[in-house]
N, C-alpha and C. Protein backbone atom coordinates (compact mmCIF):
# COMPACT_ATOMS: atom_id res chain seq x y z
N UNK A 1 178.98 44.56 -33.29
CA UNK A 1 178.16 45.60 -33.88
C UNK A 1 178.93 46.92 -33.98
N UNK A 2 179.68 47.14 -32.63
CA UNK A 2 180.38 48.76 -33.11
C UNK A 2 181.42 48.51 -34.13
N UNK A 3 181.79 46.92 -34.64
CA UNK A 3 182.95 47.37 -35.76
C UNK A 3 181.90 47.47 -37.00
N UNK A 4 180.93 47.20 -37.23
CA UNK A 4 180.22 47.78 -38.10
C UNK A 4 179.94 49.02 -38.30
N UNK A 5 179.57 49.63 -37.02
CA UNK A 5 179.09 51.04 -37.16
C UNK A 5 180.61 51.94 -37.36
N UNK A 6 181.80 51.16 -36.91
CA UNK A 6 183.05 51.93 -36.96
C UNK A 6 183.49 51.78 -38.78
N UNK A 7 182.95 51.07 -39.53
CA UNK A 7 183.31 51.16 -41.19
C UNK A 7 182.61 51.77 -41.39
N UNK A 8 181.09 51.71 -40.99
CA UNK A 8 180.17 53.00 -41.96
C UNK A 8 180.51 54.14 -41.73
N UNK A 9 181.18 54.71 -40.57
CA UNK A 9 182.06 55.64 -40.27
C UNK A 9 182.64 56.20 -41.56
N UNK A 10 183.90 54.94 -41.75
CA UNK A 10 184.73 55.09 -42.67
C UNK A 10 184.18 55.24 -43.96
N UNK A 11 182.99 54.72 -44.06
CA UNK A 11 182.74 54.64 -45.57
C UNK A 11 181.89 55.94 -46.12
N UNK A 12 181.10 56.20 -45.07
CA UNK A 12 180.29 57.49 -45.23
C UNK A 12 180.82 58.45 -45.08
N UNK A 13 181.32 58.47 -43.94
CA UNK A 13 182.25 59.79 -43.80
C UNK A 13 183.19 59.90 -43.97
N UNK A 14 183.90 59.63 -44.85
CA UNK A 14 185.59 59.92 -44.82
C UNK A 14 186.01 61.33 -44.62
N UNK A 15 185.67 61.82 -45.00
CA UNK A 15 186.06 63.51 -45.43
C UNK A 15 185.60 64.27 -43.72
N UNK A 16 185.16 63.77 -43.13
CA UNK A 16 184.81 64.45 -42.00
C UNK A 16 184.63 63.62 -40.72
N UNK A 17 186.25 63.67 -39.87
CA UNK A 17 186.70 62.99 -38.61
C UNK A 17 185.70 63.12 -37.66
N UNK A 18 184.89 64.11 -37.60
CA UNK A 18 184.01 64.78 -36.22
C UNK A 18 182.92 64.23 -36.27
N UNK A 19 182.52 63.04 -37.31
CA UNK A 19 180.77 62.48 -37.12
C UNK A 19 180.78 61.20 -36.62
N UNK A 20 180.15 60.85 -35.61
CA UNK A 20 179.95 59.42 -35.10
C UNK A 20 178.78 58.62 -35.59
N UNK A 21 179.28 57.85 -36.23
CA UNK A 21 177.49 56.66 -36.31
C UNK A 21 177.14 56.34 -35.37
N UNK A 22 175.94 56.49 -34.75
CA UNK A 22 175.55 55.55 -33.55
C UNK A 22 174.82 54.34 -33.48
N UNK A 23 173.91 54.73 -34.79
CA UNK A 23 172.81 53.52 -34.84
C UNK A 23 172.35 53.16 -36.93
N UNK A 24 172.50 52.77 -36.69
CA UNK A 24 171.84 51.90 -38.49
C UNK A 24 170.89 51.11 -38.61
N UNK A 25 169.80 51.44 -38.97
CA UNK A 25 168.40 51.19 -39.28
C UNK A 25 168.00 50.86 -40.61
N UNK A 26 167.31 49.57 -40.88
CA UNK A 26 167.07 49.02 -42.62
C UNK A 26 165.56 48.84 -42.28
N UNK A 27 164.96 49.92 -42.90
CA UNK A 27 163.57 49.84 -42.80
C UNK A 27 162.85 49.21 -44.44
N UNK A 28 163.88 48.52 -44.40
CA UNK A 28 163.12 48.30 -46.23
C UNK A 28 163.17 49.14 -47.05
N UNK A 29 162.55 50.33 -47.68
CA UNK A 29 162.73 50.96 -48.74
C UNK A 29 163.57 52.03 -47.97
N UNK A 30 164.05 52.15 -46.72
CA UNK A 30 164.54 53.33 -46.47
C UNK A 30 165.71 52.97 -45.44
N UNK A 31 167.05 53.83 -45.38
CA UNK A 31 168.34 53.18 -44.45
C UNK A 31 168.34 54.38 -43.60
N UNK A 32 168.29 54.46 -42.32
CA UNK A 32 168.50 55.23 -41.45
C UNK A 32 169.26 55.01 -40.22
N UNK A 33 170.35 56.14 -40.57
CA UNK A 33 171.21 56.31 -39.97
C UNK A 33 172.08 56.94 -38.82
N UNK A 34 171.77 56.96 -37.51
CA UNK A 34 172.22 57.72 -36.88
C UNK A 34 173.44 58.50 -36.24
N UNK A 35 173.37 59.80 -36.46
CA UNK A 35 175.12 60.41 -36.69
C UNK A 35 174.84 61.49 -35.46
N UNK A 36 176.02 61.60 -34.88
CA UNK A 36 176.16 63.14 -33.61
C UNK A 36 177.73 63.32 -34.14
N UNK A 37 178.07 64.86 -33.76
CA UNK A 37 179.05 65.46 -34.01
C UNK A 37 179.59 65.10 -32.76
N UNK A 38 181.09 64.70 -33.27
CA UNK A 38 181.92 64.89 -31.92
C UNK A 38 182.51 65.81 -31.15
N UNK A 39 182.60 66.92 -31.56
CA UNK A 39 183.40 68.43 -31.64
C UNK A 39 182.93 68.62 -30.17
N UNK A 40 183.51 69.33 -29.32
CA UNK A 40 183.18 69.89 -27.87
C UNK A 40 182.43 71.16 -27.93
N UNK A 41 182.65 71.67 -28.98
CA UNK A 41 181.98 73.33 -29.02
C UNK A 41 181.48 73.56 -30.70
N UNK A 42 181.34 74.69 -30.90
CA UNK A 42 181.38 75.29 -32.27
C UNK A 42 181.17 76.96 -31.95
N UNK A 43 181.91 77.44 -33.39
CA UNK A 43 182.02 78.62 -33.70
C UNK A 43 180.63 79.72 -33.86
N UNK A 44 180.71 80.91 -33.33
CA UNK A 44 179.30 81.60 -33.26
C UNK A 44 179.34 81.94 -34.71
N UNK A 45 178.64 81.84 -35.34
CA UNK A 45 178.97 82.60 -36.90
C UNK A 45 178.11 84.22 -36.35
N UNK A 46 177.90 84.69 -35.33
CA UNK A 46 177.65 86.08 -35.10
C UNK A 46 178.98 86.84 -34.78
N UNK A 47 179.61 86.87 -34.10
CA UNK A 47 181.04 86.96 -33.55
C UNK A 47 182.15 86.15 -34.01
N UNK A 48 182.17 84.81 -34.05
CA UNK A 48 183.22 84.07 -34.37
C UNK A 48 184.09 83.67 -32.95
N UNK A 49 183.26 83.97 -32.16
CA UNK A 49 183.91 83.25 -30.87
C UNK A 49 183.33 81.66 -29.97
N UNK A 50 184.46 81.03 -29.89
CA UNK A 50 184.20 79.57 -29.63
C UNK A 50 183.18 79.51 -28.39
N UNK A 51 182.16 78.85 -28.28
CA UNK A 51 181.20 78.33 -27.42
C UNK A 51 181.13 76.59 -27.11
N UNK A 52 180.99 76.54 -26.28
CA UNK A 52 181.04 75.11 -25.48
C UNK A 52 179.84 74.69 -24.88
N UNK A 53 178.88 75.73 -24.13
CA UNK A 53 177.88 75.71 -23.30
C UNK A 53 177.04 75.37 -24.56
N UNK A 54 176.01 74.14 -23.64
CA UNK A 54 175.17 73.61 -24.48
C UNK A 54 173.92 74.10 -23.68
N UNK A 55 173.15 74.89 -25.23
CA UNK A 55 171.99 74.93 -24.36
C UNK A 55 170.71 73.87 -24.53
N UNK A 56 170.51 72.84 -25.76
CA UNK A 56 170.00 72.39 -25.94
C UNK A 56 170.10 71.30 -27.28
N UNK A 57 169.31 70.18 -27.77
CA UNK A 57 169.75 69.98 -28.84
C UNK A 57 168.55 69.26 -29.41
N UNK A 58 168.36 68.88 -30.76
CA UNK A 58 167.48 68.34 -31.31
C UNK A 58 167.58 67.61 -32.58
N UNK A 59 166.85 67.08 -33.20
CA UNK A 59 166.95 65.98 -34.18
C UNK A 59 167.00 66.59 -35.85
N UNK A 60 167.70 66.17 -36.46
CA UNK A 60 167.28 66.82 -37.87
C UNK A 60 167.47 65.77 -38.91
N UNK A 61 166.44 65.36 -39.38
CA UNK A 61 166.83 64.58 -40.75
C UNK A 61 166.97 64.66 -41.90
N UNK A 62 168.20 65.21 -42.65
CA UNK A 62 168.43 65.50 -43.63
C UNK A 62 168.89 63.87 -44.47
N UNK A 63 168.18 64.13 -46.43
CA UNK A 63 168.54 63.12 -47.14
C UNK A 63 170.17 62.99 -47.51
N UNK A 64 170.69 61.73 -47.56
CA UNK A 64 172.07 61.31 -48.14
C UNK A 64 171.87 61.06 -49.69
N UNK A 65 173.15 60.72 -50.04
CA UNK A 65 172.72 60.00 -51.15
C UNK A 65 172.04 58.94 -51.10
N UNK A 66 171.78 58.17 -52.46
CA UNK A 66 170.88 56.77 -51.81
C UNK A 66 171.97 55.67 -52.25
N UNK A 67 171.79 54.83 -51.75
CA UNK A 67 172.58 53.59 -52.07
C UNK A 67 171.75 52.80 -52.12
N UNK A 68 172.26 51.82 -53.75
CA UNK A 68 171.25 50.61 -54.66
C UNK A 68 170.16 50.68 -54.32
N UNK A 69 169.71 52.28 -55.11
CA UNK A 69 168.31 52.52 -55.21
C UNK A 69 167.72 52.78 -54.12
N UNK A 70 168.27 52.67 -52.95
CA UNK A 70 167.42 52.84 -51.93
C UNK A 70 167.91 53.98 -50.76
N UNK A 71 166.87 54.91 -50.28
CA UNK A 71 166.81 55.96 -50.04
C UNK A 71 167.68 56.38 -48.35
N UNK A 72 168.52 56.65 -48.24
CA UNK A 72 169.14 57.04 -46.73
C UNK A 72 169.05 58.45 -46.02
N UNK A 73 168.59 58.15 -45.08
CA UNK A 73 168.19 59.78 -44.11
C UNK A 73 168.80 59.34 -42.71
N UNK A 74 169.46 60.58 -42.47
CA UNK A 74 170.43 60.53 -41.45
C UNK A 74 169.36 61.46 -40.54
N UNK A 75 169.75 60.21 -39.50
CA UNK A 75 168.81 60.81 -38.10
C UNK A 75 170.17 61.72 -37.24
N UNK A 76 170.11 63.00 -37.90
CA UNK A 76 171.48 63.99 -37.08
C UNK A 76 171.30 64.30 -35.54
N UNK A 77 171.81 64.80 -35.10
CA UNK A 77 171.27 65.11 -33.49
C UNK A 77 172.31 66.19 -33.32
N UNK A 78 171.65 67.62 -33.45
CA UNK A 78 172.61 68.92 -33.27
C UNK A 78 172.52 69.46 -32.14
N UNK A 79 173.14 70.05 -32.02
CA UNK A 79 173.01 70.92 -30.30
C UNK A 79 173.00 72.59 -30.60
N UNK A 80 172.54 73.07 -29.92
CA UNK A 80 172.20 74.39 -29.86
C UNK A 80 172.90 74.73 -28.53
N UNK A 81 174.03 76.01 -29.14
CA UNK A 81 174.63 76.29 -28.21
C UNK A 81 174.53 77.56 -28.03
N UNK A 82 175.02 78.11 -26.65
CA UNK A 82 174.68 79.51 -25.87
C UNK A 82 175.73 80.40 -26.45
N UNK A 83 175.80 81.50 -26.71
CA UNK A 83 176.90 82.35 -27.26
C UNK A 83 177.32 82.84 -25.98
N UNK A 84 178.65 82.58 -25.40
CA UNK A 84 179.55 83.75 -23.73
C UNK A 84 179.63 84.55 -24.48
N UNK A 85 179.71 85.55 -25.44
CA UNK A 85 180.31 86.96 -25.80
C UNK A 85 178.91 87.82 -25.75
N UNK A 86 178.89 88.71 -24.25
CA UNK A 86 177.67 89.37 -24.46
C UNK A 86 177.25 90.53 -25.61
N UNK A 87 178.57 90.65 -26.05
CA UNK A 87 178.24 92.20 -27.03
C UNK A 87 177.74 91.77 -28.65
N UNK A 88 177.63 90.06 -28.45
CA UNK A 88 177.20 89.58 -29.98
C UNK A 88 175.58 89.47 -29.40
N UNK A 89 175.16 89.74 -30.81
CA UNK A 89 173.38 89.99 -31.25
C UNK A 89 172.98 88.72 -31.10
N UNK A 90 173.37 87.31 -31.22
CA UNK A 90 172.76 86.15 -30.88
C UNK A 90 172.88 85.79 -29.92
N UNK A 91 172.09 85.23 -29.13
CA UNK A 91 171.96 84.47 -27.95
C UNK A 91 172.55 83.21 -27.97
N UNK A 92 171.89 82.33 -28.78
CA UNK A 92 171.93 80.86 -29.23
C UNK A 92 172.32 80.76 -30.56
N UNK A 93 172.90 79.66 -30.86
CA UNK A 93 173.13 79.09 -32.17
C UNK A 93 173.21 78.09 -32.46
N UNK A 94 173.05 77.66 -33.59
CA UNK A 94 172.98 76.15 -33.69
C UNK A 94 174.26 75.39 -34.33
N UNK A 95 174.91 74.09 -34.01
CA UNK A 95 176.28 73.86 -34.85
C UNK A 95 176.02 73.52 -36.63
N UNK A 96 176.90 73.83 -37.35
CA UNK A 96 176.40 73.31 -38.50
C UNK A 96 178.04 72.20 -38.72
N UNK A 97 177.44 71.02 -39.23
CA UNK A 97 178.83 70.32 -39.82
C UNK A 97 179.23 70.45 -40.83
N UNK A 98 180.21 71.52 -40.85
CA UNK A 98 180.83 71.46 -42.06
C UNK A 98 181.33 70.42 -43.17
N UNK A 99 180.71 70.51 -44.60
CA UNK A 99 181.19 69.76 -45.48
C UNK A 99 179.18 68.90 -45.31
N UNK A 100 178.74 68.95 -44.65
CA UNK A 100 177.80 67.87 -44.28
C UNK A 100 175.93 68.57 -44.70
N UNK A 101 175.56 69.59 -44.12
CA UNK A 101 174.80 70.29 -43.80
C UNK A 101 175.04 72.20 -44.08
N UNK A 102 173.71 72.47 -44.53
CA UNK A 102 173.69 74.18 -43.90
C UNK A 102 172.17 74.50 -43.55
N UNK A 103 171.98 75.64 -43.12
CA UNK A 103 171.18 76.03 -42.30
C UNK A 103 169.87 75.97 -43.53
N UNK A 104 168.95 75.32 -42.81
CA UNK A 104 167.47 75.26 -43.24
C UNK A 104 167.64 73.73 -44.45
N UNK A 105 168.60 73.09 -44.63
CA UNK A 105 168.55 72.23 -45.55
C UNK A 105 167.82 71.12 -45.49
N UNK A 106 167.40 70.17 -46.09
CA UNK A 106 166.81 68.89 -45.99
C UNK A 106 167.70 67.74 -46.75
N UNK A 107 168.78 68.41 -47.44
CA UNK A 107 169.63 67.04 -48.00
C UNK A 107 171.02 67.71 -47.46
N UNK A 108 171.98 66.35 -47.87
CA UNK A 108 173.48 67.06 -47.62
C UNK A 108 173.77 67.71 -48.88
N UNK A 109 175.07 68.44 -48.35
CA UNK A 109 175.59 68.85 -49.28
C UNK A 109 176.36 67.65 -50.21
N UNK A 110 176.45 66.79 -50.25
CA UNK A 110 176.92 66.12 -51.13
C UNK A 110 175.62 65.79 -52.25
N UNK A 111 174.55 65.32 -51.34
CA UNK A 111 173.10 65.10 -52.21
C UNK A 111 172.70 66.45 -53.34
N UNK A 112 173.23 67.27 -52.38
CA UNK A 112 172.69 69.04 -52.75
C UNK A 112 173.85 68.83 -54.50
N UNK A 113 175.31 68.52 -54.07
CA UNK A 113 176.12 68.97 -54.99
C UNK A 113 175.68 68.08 -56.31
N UNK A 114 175.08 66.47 -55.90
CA UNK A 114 174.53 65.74 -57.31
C UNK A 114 173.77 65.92 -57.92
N UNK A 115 172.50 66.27 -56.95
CA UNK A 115 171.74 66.50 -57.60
C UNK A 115 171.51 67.97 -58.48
N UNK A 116 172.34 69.02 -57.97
CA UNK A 116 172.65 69.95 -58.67
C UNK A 116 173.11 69.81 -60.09
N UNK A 117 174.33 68.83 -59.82
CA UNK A 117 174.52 68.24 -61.26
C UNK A 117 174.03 67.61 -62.71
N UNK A 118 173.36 67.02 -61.73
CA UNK A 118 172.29 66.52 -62.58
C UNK A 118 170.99 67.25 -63.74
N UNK A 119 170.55 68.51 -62.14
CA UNK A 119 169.93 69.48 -63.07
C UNK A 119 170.60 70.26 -63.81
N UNK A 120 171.75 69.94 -64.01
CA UNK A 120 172.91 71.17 -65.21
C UNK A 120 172.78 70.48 -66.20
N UNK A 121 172.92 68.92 -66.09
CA UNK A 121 172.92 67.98 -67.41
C UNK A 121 171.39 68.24 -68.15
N UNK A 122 170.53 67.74 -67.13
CA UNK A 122 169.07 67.71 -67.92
C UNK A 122 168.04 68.38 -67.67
N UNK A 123 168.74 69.28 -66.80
CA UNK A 123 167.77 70.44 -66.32
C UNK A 123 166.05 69.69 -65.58
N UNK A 124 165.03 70.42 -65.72
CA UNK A 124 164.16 70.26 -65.14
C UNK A 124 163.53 68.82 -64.85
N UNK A 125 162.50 68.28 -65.65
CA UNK A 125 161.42 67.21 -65.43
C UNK A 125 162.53 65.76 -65.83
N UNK A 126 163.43 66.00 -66.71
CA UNK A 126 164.40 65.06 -67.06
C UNK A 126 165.65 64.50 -65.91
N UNK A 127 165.54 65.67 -65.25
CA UNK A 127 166.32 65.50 -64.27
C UNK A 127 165.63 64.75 -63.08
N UNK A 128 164.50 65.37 -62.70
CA UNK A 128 163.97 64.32 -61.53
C UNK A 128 163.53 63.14 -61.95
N UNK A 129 163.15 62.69 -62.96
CA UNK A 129 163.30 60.97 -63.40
C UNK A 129 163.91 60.46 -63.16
N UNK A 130 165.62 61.40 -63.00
CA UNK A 130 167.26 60.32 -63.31
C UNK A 130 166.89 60.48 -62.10
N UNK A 131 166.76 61.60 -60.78
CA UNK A 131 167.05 61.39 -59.91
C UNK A 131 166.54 60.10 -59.27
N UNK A 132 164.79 59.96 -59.47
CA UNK A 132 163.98 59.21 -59.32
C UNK A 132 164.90 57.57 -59.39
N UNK A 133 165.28 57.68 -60.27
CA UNK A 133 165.60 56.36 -60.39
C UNK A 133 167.14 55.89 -59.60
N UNK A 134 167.66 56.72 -59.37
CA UNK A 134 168.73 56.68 -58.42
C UNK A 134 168.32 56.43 -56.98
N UNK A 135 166.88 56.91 -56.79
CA UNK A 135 166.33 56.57 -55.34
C UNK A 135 166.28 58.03 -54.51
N UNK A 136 166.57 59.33 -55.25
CA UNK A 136 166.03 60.42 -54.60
C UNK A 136 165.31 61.14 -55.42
N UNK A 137 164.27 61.35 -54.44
CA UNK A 137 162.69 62.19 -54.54
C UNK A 137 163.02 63.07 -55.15
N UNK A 138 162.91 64.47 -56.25
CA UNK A 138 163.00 65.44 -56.26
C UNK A 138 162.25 65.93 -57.21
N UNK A 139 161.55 67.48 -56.48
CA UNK A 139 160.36 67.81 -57.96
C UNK A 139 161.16 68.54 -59.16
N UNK A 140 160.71 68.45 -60.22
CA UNK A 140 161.53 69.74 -60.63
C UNK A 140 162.06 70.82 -60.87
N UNK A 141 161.12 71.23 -60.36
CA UNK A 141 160.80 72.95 -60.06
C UNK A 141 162.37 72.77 -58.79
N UNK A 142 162.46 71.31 -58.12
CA UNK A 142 163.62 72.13 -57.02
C UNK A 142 165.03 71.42 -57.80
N UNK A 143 164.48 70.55 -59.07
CA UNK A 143 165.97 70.45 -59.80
C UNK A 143 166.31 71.79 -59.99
N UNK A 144 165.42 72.76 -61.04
CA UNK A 144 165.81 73.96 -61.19
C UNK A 144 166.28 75.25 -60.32
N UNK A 145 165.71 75.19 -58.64
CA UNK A 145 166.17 76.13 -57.71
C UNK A 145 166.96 75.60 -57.47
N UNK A 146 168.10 74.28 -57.43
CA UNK A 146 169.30 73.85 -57.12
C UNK A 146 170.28 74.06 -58.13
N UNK A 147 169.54 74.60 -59.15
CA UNK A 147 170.62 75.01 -60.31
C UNK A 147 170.86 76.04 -60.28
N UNK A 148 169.57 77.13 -60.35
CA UNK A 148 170.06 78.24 -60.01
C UNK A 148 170.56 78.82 -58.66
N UNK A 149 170.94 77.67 -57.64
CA UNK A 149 171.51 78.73 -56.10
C UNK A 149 172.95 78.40 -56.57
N UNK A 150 173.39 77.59 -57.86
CA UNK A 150 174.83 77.35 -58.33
C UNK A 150 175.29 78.35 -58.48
N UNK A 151 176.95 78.80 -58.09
CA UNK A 151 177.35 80.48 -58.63
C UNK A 151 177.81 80.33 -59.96
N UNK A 152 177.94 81.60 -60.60
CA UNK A 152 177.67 81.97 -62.06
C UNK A 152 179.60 81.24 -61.90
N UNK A 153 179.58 80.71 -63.58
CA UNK A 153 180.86 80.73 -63.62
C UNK A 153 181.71 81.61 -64.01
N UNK A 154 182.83 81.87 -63.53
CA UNK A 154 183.51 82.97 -64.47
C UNK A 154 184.21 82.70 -65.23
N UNK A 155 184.21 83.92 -66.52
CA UNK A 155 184.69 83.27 -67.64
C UNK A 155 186.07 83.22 -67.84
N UNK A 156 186.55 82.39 -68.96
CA UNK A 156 188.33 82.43 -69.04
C UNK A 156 188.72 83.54 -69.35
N UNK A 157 189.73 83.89 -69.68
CA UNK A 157 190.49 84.94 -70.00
C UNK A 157 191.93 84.38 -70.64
N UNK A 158 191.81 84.54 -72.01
CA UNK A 158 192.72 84.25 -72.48
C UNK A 158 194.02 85.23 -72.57
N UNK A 159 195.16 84.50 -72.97
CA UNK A 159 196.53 85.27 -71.85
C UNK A 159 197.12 86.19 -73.35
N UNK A 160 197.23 87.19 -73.20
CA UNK A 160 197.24 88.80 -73.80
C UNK A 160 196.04 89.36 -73.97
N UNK A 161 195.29 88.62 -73.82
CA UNK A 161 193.28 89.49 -74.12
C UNK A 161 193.23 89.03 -75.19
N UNK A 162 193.27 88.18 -76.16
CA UNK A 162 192.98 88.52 -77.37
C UNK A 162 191.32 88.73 -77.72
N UNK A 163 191.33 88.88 -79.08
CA UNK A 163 189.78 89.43 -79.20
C UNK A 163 189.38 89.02 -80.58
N UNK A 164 188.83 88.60 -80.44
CA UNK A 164 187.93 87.80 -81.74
C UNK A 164 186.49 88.67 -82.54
N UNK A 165 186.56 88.61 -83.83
CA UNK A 165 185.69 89.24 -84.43
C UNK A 165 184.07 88.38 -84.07
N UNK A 166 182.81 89.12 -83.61
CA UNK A 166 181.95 88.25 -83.35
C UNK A 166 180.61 89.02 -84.76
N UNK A 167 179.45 88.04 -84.76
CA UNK A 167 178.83 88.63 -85.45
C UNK A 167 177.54 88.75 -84.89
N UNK A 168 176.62 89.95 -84.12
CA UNK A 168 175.61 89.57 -83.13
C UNK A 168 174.53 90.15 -83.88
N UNK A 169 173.34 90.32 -83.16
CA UNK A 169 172.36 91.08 -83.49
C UNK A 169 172.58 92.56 -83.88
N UNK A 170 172.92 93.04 -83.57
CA UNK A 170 173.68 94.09 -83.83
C UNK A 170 174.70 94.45 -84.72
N UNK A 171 175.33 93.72 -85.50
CA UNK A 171 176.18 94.00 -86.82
C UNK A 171 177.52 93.22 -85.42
N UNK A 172 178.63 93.33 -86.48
CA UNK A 172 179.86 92.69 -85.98
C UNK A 172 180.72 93.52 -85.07
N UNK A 173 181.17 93.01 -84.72
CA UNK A 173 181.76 93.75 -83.05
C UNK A 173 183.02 92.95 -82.91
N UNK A 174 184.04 93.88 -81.70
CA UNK A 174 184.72 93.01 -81.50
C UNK A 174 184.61 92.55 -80.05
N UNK A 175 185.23 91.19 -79.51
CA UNK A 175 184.41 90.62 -78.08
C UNK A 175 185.83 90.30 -77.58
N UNK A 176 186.71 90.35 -76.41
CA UNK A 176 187.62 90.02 -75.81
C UNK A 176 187.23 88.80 -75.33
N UNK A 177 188.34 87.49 -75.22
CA UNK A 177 187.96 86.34 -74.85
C UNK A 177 187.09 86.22 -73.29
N UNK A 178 186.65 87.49 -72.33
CA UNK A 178 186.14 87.32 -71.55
C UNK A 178 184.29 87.39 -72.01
N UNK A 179 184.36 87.95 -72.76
CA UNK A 179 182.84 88.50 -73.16
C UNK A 179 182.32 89.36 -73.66
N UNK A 180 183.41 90.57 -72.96
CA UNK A 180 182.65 91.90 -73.29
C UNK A 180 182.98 92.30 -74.35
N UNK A 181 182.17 93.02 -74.79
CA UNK A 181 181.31 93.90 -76.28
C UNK A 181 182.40 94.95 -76.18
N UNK A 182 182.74 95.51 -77.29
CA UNK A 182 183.56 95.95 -78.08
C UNK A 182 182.95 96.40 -78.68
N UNK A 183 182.82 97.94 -79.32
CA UNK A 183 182.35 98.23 -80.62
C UNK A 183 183.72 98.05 -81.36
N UNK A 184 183.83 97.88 -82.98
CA UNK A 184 184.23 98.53 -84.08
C UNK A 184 184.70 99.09 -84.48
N UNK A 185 183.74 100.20 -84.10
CA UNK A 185 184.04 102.01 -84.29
C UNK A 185 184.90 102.45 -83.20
N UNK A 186 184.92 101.66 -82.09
CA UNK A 186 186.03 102.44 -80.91
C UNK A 186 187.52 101.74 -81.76
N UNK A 187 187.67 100.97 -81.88
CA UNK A 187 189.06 100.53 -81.99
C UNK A 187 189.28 101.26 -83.44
C-alpha cells in the first residue's frame, strides 16, 4: 500500500517535494485524499522569521482537479504555528504550501489557475457547464470573480515606439503600440 501512496506522491505532486500522501479514499463520486506538509517549520509572513513551535493544527479541504470526471478533495492537515519574534504583531500563523493553497481558499491553485482559464475562454454560465462536465462544481458568478482576481495584462511595446494612426470616437488620433492616446494636434 505505501508504494501506492508513494506514486500518487509522484503523480500529484510533482512540483512540490514537501507533501506527503497519507491516505486515499474512493468514495464513489468523490476521491479523497490525504496530504501533510513535511517541512519542520514555516516562514511568519508578519516578520519573515522562521518558526518551528507548533501551536496547533487542523484540517482543511480544499478541491483538486478532478480526474475522469470525478471530483478529488484533499483532506490537508496544516499546523498553526507560534511566531518567537516578540516585536512581530502576530502571535500565530498558519503554514501555507506554496504552489498548492492560499489563505481562505477552497480549491488549489492549480484548480484556481483552470478554472480561471476557462472563465477567460467562455466567461460566465458557459464556463461552469465545461467546468461541470469536467467534474468541478462552479457557479458562475465565481467563474467570473476568478477572472477578475486575474492581473491585468500588460501591454507589448513595440521596439522604437512606433505609432499607428487609429480612428476612435473621437476623430483620428495617433496611439503608440502600448495604447496610449495621442492627439494629432500635439505632434
Amino acid at each position: 500500500m505505501r508504494e501506492v501512496l508513494l506514486r500518487l506522491e509522484e503523480l500529484l505532486f510533482l512540483a512540490d517535494p514537501g507533501i506527503r500522501v497519507e491516505s486515499v479514499q474512493d468514495d464513489g463520486e468523490v476521491i479523497r485524499v490525504g496530504v501533510r506538509c513535511r517541512t519542520a517549520g514555516a516562514l511568519c509572513p508578519g516578520c519573515a522569521s522562521w518558526s518551528g513551535r507548533v501551536h496547533g493544527s487542523y484540517l482543511r479541504f480544499p478541491a483538486d482537479l478532478p480526474v475522469a470526471g470525478r471530483r478529488v478533495v484533499l483532506r490537508l492537515r496544516v499546523r498553526r504555528f507560534t511566531c518567537e519574534d516578540v516585536s512581530c504583531g502576530r502571535r500565530t500563523f498558519v503554514e501555507q504550501v506554496a504552489g498548492m493553497t492560499r489563505r481562505y481558499s477552497q480549491r488549489t491553485e492549480r484548480t484556481r489557475s483552470v478554472l480561471a482559464e476557462v472563465g477567460l475562454a467562455l466567461a460566465g454560465r458557459a464556463g461552469a457547464r465545461l467546468a461541470d462536465v469536467f467534474g468541478a462544481r462552479i457557479s458562475r458568478n465565481t467563474v467570473l470573480r476568478l477572472v477578475d482576481a486575474l492581473p491585468e495584462p500588460q501591454p507589448q511595446v513595440a521596439a522604437g515606439g512606433r505609432r499607428r494612426r487609429v480612428r476612435d470616437a473621437k476623430g483620428p488620433c495617433l496611439r503608440d503600440c502600448a495604447g496610449r492616446r495621442r492627439d494629432s494636434q500635439a505632434d
